[in-house]
Protein backbone atom coordinates (compact mmCIF):
# COMPACT_ATOMS: atom_id res chain seq x y z
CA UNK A 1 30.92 22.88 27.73
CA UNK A 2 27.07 22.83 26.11
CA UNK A 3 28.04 19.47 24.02
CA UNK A 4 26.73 17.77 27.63
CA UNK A 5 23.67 19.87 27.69
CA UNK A 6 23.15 19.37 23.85
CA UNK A 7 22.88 15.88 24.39
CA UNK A 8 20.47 15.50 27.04
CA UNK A 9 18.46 17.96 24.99
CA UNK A 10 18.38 15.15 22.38
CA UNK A 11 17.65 12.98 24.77
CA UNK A 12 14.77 14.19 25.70
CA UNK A 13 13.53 14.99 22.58
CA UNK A 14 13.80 11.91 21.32
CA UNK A 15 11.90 10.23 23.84
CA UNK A 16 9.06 12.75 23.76
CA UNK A 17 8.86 11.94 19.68
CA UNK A 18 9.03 8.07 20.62
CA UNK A 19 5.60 8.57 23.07
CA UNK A 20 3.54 10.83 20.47
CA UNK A 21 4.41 8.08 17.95
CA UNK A 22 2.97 4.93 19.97
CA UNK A 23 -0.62 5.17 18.79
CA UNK A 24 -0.49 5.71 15.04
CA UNK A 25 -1.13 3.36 12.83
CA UNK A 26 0.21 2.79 9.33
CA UNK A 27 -1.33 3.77 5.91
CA UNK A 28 -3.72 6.55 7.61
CA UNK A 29 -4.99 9.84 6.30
CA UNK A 30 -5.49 12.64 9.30
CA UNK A 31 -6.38 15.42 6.83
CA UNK A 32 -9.46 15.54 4.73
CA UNK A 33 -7.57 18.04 2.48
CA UNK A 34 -4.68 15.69 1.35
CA UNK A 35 -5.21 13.88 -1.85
CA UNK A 36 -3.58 11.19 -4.13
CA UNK A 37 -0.44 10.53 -2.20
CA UNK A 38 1.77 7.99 -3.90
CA UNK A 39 5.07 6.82 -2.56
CA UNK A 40 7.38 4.47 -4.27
CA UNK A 41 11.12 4.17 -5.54
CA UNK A 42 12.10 6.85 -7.13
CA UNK A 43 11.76 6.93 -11.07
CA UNK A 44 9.57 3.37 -10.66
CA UNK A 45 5.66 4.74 -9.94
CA UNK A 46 4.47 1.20 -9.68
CA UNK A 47 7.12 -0.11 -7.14
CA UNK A 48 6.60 -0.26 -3.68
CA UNK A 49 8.53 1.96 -1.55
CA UNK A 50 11.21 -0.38 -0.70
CA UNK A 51 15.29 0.37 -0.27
CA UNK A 52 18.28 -1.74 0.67
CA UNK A 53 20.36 -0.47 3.33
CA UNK A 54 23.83 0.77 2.04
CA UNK A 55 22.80 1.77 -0.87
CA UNK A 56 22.07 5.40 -2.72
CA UNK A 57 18.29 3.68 -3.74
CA UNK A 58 15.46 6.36 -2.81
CA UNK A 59 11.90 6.65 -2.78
CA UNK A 60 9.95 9.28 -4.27
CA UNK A 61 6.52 10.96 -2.30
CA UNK A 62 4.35 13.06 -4.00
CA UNK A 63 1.15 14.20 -1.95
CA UNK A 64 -1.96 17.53 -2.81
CA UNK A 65 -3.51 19.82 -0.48
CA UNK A 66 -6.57 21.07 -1.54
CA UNK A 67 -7.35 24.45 -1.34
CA UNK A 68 -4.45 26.03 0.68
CA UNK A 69 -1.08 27.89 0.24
CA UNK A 70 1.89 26.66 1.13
CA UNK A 71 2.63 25.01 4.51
CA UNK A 72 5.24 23.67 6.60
CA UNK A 73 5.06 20.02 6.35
CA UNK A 74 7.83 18.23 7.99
CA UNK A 75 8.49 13.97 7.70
CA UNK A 76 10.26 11.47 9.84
CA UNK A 77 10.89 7.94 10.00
CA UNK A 78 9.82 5.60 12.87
CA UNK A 79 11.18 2.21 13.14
CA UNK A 80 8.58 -0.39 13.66
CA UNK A 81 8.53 -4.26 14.36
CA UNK A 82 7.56 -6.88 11.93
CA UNK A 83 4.08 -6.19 13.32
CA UNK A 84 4.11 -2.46 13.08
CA UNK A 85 3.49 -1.91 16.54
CA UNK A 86 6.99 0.96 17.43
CA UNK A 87 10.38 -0.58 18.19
CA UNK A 88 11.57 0.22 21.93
CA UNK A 89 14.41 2.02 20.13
CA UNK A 90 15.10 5.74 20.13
CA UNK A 91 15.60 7.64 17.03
CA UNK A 92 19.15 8.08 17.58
CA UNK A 93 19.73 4.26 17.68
CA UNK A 94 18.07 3.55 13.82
CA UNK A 95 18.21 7.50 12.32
CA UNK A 96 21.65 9.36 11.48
CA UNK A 97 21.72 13.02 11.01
CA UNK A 98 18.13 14.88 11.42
CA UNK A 99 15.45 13.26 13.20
CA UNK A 100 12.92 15.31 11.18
CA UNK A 101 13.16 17.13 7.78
CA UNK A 102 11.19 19.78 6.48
CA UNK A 103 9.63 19.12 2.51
CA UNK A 104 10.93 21.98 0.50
CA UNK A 105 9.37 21.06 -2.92
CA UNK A 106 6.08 22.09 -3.61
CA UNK A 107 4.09 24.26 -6.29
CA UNK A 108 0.96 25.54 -6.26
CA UNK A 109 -1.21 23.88 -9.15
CA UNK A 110 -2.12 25.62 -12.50
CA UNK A 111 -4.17 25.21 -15.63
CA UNK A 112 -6.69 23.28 -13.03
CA UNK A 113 -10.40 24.40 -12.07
CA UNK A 114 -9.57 22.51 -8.98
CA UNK A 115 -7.27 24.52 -6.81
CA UNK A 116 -4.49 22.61 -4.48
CA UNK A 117 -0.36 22.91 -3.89
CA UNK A 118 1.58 19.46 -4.92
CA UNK A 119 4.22 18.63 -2.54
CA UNK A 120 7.21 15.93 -3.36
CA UNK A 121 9.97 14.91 -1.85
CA UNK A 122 13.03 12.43 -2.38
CA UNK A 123 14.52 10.39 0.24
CA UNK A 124 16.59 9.63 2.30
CA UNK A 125 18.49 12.78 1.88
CA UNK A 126 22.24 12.90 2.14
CA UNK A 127 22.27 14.17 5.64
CA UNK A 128 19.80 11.85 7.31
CA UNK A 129 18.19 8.06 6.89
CA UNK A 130 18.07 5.12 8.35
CA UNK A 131 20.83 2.99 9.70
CA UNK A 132 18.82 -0.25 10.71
CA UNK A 133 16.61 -1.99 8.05
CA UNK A 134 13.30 -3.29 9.35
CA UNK A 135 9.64 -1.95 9.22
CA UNK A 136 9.51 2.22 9.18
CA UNK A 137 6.23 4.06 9.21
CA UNK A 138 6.80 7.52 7.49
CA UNK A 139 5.27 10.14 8.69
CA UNK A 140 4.61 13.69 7.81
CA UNK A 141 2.94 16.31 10.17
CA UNK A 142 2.78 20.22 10.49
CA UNK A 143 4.98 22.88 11.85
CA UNK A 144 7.66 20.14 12.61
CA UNK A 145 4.99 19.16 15.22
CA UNK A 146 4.45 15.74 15.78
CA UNK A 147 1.20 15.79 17.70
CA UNK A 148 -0.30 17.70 13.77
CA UNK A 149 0.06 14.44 12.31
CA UNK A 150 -1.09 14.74 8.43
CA UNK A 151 -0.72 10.67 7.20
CA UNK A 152 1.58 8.11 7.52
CA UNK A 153 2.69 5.32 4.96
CA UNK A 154 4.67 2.38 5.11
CA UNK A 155 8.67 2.12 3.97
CA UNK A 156 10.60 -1.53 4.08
CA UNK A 157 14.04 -1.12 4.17
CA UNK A 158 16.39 -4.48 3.44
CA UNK A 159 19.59 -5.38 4.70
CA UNK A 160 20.09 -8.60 2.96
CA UNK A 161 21.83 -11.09 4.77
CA UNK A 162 19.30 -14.41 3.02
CA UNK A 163 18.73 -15.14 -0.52
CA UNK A 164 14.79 -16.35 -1.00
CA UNK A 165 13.30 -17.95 -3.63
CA UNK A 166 10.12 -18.11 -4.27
CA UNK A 167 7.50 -20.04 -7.03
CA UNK A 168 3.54 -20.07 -7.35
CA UNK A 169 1.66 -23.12 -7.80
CA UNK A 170 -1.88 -24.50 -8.47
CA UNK A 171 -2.96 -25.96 -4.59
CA UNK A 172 -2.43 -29.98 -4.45
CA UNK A 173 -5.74 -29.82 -2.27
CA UNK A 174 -8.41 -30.62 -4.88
CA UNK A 175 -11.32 -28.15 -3.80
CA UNK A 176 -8.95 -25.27 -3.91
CA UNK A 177 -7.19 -26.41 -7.67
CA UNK A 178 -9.44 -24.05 -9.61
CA UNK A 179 -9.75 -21.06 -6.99
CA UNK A 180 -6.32 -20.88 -5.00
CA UNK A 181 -2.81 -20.53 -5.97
CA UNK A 182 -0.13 -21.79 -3.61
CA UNK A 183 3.43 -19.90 -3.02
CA UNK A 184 6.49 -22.00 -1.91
CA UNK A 185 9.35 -19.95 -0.42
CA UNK A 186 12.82 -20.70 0.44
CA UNK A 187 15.61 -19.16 2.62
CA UNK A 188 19.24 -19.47 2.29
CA UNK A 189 21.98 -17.49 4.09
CA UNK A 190 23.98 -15.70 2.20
CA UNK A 191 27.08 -16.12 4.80
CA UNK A 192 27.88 -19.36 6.76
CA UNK A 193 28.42 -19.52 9.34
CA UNK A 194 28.24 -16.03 9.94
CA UNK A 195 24.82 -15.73 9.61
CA UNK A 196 23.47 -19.41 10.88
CA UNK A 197 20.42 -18.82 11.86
CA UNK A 198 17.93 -20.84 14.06
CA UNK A 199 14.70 -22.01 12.51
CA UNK A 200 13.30 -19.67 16.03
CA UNK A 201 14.84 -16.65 14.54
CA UNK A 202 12.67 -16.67 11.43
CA UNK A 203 9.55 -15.09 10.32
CA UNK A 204 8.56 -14.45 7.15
CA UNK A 205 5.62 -12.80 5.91
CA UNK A 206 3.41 -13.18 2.33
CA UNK A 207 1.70 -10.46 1.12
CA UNK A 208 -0.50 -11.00 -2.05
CA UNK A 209 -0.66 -7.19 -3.97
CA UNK A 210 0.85 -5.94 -1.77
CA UNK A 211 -2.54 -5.85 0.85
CA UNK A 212 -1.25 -6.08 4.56
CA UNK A 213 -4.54 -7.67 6.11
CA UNK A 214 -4.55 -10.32 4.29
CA UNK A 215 -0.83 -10.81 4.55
CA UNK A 216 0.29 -14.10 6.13
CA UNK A 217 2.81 -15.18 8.73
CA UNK A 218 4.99 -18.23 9.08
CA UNK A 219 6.91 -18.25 12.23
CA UNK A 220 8.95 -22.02 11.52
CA UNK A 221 10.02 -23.79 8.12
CA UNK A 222 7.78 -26.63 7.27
CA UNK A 223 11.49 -28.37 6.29
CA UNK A 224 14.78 -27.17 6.96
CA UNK A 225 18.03 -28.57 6.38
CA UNK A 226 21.16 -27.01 7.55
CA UNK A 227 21.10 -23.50 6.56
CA UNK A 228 18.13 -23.66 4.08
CA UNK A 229 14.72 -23.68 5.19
CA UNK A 230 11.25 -23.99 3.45
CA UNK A 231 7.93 -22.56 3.73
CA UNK A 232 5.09 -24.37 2.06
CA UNK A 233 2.20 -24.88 4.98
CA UNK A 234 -1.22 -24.30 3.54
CA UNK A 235 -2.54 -21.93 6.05
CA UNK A 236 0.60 -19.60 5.25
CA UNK A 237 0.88 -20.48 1.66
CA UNK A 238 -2.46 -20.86 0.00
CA UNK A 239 -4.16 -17.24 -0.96
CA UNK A 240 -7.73 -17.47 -2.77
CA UNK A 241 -6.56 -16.32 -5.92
CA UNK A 242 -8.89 -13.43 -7.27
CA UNK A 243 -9.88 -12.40 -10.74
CA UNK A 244 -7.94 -9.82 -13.07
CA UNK A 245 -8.52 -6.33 -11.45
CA UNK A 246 -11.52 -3.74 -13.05
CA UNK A 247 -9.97 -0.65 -14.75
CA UNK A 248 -10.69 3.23 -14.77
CA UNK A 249 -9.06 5.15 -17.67
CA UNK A 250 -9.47 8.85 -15.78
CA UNK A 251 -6.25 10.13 -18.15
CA UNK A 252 -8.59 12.62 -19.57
CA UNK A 253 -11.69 14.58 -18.58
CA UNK A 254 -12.99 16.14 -22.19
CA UNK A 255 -12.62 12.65 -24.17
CA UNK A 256 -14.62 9.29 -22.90
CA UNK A 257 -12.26 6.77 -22.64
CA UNK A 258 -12.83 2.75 -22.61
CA UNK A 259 -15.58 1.99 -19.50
CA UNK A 260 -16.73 5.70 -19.42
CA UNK A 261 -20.13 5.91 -19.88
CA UNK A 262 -20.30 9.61 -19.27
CA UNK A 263 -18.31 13.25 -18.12
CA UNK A 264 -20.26 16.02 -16.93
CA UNK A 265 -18.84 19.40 -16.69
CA UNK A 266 -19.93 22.69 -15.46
CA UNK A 267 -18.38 25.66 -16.82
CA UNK A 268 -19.93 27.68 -14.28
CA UNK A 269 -18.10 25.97 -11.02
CA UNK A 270 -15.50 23.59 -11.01
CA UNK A 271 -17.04 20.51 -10.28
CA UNK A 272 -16.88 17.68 -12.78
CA UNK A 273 -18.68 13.95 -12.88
CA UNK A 274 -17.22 11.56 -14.23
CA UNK A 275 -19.50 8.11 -14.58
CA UNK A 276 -17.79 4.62 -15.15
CA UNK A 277 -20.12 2.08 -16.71
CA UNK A 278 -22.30 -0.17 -14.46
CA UNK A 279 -20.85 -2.82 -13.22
CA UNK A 280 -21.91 -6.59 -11.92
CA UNK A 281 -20.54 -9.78 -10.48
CA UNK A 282 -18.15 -11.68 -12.65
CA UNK A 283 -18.12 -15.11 -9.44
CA UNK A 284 -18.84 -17.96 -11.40
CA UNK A 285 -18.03 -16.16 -14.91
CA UNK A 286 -15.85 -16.78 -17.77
CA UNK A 287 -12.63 -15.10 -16.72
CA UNK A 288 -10.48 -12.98 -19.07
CA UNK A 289 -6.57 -12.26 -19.18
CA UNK A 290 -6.04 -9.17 -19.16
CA UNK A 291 -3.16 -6.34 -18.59
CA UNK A 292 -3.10 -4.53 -14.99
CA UNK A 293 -1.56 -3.30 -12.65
CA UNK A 294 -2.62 -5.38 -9.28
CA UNK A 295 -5.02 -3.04 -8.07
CA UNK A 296 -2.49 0.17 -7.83
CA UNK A 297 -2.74 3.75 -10.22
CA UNK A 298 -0.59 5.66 -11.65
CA UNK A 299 -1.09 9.45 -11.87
CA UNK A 300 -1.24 10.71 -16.13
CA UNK A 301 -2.79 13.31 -17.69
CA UNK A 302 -3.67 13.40 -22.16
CA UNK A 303 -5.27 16.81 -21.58
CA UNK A 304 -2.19 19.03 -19.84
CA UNK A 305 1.65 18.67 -20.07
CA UNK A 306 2.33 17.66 -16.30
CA UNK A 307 -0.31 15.81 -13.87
CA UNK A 308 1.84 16.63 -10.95
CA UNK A 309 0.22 20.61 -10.80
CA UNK A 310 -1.44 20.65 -13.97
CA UNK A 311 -3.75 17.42 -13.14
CA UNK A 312 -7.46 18.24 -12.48
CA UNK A 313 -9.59 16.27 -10.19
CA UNK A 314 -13.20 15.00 -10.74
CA UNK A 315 -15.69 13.15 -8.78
CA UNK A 316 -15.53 9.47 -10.00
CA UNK A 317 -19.38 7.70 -10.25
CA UNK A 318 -18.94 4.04 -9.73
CA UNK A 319 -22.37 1.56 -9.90
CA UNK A 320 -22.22 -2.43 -8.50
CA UNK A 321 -25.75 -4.07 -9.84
CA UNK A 322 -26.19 -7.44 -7.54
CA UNK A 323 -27.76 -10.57 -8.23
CA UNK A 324 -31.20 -9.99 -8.04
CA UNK A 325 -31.21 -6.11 -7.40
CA UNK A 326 -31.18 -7.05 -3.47
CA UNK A 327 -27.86 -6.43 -1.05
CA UNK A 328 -25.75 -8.81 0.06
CA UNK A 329 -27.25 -10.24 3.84
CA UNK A 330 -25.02 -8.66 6.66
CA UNK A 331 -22.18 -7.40 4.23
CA UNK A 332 -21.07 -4.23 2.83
CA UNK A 333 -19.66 -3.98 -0.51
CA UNK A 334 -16.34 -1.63 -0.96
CA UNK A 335 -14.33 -0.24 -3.67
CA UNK A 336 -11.00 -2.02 -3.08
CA UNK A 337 -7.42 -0.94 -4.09
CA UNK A 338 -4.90 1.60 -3.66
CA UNK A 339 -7.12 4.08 -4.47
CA UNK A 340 -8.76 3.17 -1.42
CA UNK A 341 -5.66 2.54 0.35
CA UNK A 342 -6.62 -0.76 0.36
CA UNK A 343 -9.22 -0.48 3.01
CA UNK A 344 -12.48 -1.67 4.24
CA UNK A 345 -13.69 1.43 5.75
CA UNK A 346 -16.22 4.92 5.39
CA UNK A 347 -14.42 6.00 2.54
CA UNK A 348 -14.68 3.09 0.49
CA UNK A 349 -18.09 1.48 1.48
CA UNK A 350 -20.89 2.08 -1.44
CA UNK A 351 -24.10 2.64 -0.43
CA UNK A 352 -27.32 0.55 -1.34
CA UNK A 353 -29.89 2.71 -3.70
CA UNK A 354 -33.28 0.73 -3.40
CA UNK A 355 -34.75 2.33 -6.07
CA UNK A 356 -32.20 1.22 -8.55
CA UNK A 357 -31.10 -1.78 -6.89
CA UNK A 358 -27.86 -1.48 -7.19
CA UNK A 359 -24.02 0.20 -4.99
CA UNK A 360 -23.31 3.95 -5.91
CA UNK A 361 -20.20 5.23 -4.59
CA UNK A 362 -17.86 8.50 -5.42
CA UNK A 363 -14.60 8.99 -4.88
CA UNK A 364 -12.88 12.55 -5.77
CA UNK A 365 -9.58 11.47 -7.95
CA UNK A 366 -7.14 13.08 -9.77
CA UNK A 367 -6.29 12.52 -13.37
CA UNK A 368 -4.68 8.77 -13.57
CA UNK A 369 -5.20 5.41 -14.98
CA UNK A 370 -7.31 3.03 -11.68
CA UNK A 371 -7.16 -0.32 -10.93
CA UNK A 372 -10.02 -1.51 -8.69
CA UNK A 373 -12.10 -4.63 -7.50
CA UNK A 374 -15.65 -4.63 -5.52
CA UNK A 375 -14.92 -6.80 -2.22
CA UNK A 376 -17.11 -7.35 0.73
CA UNK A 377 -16.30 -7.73 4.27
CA UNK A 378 -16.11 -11.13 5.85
CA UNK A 379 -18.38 -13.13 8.01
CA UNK A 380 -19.54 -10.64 10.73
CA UNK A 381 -19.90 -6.83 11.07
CA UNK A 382 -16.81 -6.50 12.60
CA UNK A 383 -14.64 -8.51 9.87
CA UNK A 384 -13.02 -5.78 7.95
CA UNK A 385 -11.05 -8.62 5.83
CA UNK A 386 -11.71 -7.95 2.02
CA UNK A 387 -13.39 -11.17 0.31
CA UNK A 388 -13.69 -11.67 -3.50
CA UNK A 389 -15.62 -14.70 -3.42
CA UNK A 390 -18.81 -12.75 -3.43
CA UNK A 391 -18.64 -10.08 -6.48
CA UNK A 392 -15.58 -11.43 -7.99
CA UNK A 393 -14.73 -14.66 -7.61
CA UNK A 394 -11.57 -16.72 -7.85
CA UNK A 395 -9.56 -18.13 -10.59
CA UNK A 396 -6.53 -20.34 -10.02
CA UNK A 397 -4.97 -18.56 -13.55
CA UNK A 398 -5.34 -15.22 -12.49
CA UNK A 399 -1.77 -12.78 -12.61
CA UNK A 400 -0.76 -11.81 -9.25
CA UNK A 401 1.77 -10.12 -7.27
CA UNK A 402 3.43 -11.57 -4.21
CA UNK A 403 5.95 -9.98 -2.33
CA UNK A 404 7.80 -12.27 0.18
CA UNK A 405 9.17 -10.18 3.34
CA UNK A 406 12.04 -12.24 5.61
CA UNK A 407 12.47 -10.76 8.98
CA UNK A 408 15.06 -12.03 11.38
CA UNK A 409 14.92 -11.41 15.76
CA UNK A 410 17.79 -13.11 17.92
CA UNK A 411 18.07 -13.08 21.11
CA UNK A 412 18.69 -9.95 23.28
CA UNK A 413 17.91 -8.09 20.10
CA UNK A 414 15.29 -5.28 20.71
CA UNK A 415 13.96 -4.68 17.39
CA UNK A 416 12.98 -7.28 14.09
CA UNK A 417 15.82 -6.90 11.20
CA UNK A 418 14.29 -7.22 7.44
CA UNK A 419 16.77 -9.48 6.10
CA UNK A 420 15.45 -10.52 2.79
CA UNK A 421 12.70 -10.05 0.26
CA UNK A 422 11.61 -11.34 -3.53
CA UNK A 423 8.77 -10.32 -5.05
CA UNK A 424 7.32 -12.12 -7.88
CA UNK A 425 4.17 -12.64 -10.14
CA UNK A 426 1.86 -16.17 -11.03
CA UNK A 427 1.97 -16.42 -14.59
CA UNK A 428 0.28 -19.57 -15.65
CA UNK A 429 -0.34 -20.21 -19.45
CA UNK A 430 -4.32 -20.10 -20.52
C-alpha cells in the first residue's frame, strides 16, 4: 500500500534535484577551502576520468578541505548533453540504485604544518551508477543538500557502438606547416546494419589536452561512404600546435629541486614559499623535446611516506619577464593547466609588477610534480580562449594529446549517447 506513495515521493524528488542542477556549470570550485582535487580511473592518476558502460572500470576522486573536521559530503551524477547544458531526463531514467551517495573515506591529515581532512572515493559503487553513457557532471555538495554545492567535475562514460581511428599530421596549408598539426578521424560501426547511422546523427568532438574551450565540433563527415565516415575539415581539424609544457618539481619542500630557485620556511607558522625560477617567452625560440605530462600533475611526496594526508602544501612563486619589461596591450597573461583547471580566470591571472617588469603570481599547492604553460587571452577583454602564440609559441613537432569524443542523437531521442572515443598522441621524429 505505500509502494504508490513511495514512488511519487521519488518523483518528486527527482524533479526538484533536476531544477537545482540547471545552472551549474562543469569543472567549478564553490568552496575556497577545497584543494587539489584529482579525478581519474582508478589506479591510472594521469587518465581522464573516463568508463565504458557494462563494465566493472571505476574512477578514483580524491579532494582536501582545509582547516576543518570531518563533514558530510555527499556526490551524484547528472547526465548532460554533448554540450553540457542538463539532459531533459530524470535521474531515474540514466541512474540505478541511489540517486546520491554519501563519501565515507576520509582522514584527517598528519605529519603536515598545514592542517586539512583528505577525502576519496571510488566509483560507481555496486549499488548505484549510470545506465546511459553520455556526458555526466559529478557533483559533490553538503549535508546530501544539493543547493550546498562544493565543485563539480566532468565524467565521460562510453557505450561503444563505433570504432574510430584517428592519426596526426603536419597541415597541407603551407603557413600553418611549421605551427599546426592536423588530426584526421574516422568512424566505423561496429554493427551493420544494426547500428547504420545517418551522417545527421553524428557529432564528434576534438579536444587537444584534454582543454574543453578549445575543443572542436564537427557536426557532418567531410567524406562518407556507406557506414564509414571521415572527418578532416580544417576548421575542425587543425589545432595550433603549442610548445612542450614548463615543469614544477614541488615533490619536496626541504631539498631544491630542478627550476627551484628558492624555499622559504618559517618554523614559527606554517607558511612556506616556494620560488620557481624566472621565466620568459620561448615564441620564436629553439624548441626542445622534452618528457611531460600535457599540462596535468600528479600528487608525490620524497619527504613523507603518503601525499594523500601526509602531503604539505606551500605557496608556489611563479615570475613571467616580457619582451621589453612592458605588458602585453589589452591581454592578461595566466598560468594555464590543470592546476588551474584549465582556466582563464581570477585564480590564474598574474599580475603586472612595474617595478620589476615582469607577471608574479601564487598559487597554494600541495606536494606534486606541475605541468604548466603561460597563455594569454584572445583578441578582446571578453575572450577567455587561452592563446600560446604570444609567450609560447607553436611548433608543428611538439607531443600532444588528443582525445577524440563520438556522440550519437537520433531522432525522438531526448538525450546525446557517447558512442565512441580514441585518444592518441603526435609523435613526430626530430
Amino acid at each position: 500500500m505505500q509502494r504508490p506513495q513511495f514512488t511519487i515521493f521519488l518523483l518528486i524528488f527527482s524533479c526538484i534535484l533536476a531544477k537545482k542542477v540547471t545552472a551549474q556549470w562543469p569543472d567549478q570550485v564553490y568552496s575556497s577551502s577545497i584543494q587539489s582535487i584529482k579525478l581519474y580511473k582508478a589506479g591510472d592518476p594521469l587518465s581522464y576520468p573516463l568508463i565504458q558502460l557494462g563494465t566493472t572500470e571505476q574512477l578514483e576522486l580524491h579532494f582536501d578541505e582545509l582547516n576543518a573536521g570531518p563533514k558530510n559530503y555527499y556526490y551524484t551524477l547528472q547526465l548532460c548533453q554533448a554540450d553540457w547544458t542538463p539532459a531533459a531526463l530524470q535521474p531515474y531514467d540514466y541512474l540505478k540504485g541511489f540517486i546520491s551517495n554519501r563519501i565515507r573515506n576520509y582522514r584527517p591529515s598528519s605529519l603536515s604544518q598545514n592542517r586539512y581532512t583528505h577525502y576519496q572515493l571510488t566509483f560507481p559503487e555496486s549499488n548505484s551508477g549510470p545506465t546511459r553513457s553520455g556526458n555526466y557532471l559529478l557533483k559533490v555538495f553538503l549535508n546530501d543538500d544539493t543547493s550546498k554545492l562544493i565543485f563539480t567535475r566532468r565524467v565521460l562514460v562510453v557505450g561503444k557502438k563505433v570504432a574510430v581511428s584517428a592519426q596526426v599530421r603536419q597541415p597541407f596549408d603551407g603557413q600553418l606547416l611549421l605551427t599546426h598539426q592536423q588530426v584526421q578521424v574516422g568512424v566505423t560501426p561496429l554493427q551493420v546494419p544494426q547500428n547504420n547511422f545517418s551522417p545527421m546523427d553524428l557529432r564528434v568532438q576534438l579536444l587537444q589536452n584534454r582543454v574543453w574551450s578549445t575543443s572542436h565540433i564537427q557536426k557532418t563527415p567531410t567524406v562518407y561512404r556507406g557506414n564509414y565516415f571521415e572527418y578532416t575539415d580544417e576548421s575542425f581539424s587543425v589545432f595550433p600546435a603549442g610548445q612542450e609544457w614548463r615543469w614544477a618539481d614541488l615533490r619536496s619542500f626541504r631539498l631544491r629541486s630542478e627550476r627551484i630557485s628558492s624555499i622559504q620556511d618559517n618554523d614559527s607558522t606554517s607558511r612556506v614559499d616556494v620560488f620557481v625560477n624566472p621565466d620568459g617567452p620561448r615564441s620564436g625560440k629553439m624548441s626542445l623535446l622534452n618528457r611531460d605530462i600535457n599540462g596535468a600533475y600528479v600528487l608525490e611526496s620524497r619527504d613523507n611516506p603518503n601525499v594523500l594526508f601526509q602531503g604539505e602544501y606551500a605557496w608556489v612563486h611563479f615570475t613571467y619577464f616580457p619582451p621589453g619589461g612592458q605588458p602585453y596591450r589589452g591581454r592578461d597573461v595566466y598560468i594555464f593547466g590543470e592546476l588551474t583547471g584549465y582556466q582563464l580566470g581570477p585564480d590564474s591571472r598574474m599580475d603586472f609588477d612595474v617595478e620589476k617588469g615582469c607577471y608574479t603570481k601564487a598559487l597554494f599547492l600541495k606536494q606534486g610534480y606541475y605541468n604548466y604553460l603561460y597563455m594569454t587571452n584572445g583578441d578582446g577583454a571578453e575572450n577567455k580562449s587561452p592563446v600560446s602564440v604570444y609567450t609560447e609559441g607553436n611548433y608543428w613537432g611538439t607531443e600532444n594529446e588528443y582525445l577524440v569524443l563520438v556522440y550519437c542523437r537520433t531522432v525522438g531521442s531526448r538525450a546525446d549517447e557517447l558512442i565512441g572515443y580514441t585518444q592518441i598522441h603526435s609523435a613526430f621524429q626530430r
